[in-house]
Protein backbone atom coordinates (compact mmCIF):
# COMPACT_ATOMS: atom_id res chain seq x y z
CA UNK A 1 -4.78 -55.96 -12.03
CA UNK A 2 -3.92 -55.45 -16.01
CA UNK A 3 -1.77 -52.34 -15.19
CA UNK A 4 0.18 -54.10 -11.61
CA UNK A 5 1.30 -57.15 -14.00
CA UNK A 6 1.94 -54.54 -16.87
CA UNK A 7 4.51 -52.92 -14.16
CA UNK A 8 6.02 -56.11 -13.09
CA UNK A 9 6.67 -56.74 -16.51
CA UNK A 10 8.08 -53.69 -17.36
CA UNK A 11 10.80 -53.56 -14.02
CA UNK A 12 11.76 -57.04 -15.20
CA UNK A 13 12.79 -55.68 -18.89
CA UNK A 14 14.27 -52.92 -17.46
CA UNK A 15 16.09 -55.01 -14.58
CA UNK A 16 16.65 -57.79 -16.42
CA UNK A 17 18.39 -55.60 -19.27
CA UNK A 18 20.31 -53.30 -16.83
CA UNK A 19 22.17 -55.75 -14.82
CA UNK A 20 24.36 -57.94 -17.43
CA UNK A 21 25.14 -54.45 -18.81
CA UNK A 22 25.85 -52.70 -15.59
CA UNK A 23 27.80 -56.34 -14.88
CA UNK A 24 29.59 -56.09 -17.96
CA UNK A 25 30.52 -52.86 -17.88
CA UNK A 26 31.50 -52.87 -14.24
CA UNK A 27 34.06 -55.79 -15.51
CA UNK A 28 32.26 -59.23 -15.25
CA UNK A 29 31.57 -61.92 -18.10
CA UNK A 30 34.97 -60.02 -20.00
CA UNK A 31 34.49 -62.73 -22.91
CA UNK A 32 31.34 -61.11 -24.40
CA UNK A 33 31.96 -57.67 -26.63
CA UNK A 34 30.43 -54.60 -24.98
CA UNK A 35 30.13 -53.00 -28.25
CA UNK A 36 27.37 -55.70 -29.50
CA UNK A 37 25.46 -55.97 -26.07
CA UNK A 38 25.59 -52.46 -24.59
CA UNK A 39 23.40 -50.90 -27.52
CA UNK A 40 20.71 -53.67 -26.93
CA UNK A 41 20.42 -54.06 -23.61
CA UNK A 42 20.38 -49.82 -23.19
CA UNK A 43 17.68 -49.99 -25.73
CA UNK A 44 16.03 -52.55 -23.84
CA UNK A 45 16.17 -51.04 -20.67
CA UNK A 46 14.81 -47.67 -21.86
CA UNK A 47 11.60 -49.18 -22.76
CA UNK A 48 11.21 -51.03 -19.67
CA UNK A 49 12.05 -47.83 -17.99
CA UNK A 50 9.73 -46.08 -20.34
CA UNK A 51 7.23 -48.84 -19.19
CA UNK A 52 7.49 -48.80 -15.94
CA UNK A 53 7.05 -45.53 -15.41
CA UNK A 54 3.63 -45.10 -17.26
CA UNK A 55 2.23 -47.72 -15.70
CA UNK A 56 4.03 -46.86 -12.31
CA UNK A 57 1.87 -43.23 -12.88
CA UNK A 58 -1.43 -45.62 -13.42
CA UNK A 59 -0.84 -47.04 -10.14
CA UNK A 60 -0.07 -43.93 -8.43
CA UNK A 61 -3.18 -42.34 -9.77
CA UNK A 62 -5.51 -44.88 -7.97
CA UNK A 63 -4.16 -44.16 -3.84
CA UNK A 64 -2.00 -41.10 -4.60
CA UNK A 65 -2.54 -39.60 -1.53
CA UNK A 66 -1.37 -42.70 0.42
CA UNK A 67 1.91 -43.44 -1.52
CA UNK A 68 2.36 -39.39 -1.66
CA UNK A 69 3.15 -40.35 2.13
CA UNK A 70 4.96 -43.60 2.14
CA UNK A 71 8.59 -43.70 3.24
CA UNK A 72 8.90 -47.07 0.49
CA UNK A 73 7.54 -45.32 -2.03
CA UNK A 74 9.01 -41.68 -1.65
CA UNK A 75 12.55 -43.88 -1.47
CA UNK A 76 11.75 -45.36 -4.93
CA UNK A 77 11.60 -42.23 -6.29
CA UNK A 78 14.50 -40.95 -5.20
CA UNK A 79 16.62 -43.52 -6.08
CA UNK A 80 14.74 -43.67 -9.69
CA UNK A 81 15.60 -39.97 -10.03
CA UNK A 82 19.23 -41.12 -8.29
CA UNK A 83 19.40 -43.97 -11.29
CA UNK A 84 18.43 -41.75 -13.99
CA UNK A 85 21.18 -38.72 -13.12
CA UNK A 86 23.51 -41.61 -13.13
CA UNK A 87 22.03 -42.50 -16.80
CA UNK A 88 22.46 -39.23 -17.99
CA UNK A 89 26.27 -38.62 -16.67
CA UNK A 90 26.92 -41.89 -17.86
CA UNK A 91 25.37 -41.75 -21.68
CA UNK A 92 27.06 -38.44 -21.97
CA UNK A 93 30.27 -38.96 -20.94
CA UNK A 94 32.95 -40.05 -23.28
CA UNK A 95 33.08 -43.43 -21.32
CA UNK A 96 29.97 -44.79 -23.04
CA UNK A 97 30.56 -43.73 -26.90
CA UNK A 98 34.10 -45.65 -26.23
CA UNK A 99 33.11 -48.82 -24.98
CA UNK A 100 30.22 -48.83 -27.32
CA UNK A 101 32.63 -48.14 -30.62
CA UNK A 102 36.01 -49.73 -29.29
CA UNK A 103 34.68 -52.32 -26.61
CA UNK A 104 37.04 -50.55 -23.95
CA UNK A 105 35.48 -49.80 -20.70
CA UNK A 106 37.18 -47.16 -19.00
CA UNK A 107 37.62 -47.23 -14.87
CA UNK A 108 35.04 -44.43 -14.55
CA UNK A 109 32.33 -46.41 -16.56
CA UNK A 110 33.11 -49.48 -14.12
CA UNK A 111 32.51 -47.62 -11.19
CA UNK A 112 29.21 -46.02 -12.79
CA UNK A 113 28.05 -49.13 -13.86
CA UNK A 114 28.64 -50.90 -10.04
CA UNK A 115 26.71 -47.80 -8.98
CA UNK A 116 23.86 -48.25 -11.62
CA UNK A 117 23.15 -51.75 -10.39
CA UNK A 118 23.15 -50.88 -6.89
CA UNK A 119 20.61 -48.18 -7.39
CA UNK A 120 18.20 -50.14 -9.04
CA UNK A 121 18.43 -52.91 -7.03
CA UNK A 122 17.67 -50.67 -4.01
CA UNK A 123 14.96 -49.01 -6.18
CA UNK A 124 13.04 -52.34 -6.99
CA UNK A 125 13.52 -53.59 -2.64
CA UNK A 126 11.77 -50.11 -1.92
CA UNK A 127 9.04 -51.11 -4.57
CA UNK A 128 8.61 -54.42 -3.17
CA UNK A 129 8.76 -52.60 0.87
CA UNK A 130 5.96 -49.78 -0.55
CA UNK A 131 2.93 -52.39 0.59
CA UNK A 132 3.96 -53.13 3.81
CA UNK A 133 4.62 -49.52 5.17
């Protein structure tokens, strides 16, 4: 029970961090500087990432067989490995280290960003789906 509201918690940082960035950077809410938000809310979002997937292992752990074989759940992790390639390309590109120095977003980071929020979103609806398949 400790570890399930541990895990909630966690996809909430991580969600609730990744979103106004991924909304910023995709071009939304203009007004507020990507250089002072984007380093905070990444940071943020790492550790519910970080989070979420220790305790997402703890869960595993207790019916691994029957997740090892549900369509919800094999979907998460594909679109969790699907978010974190786009992390990667994203946090290595050149896009990232300008907006976070000069506060320009450049049209590849937008469409990245769009991308990033998508993926999540779809990875936290096949979380939610993983119980009733």
């Amino acid at each position: 029970m400790f570890v399930n509201a541990a895990h909630i918690l966690a996809i909430g940082l991580l969600v609730g961090a990744i979103l106004p960035l991924d909304l910023r950077l995709a071009g939304f809410f203009r007004k507020v500087p990507v250089e002072i938000v984007a380093p905070f809310l990444s940071r943020s979002a790492g550790v519910g990432l970080a989070a979420a997937i220790v305790t997402g292992f703890c869960l595993f752990s207790v019916r691994a067989v029957e997740y090892a074989g549900n369509p919800a759940f094999l979907a998460k992790l594909c679109l969790i490995a699907l978010g974190l390639l786009n992390l990667s390309i994203v946090h290595l590109g050149r896009g990232w280290n300008t907006a976070v120095s000069s506060g320009i977003v450049r049209p590849g980071l937008r469409v990245f960003a769009a991308l990033s929020a998508a993926i999540w979103i779809a990875a936290v609806i096949a979380g939610r789906w993983i119980g009733f398949l």
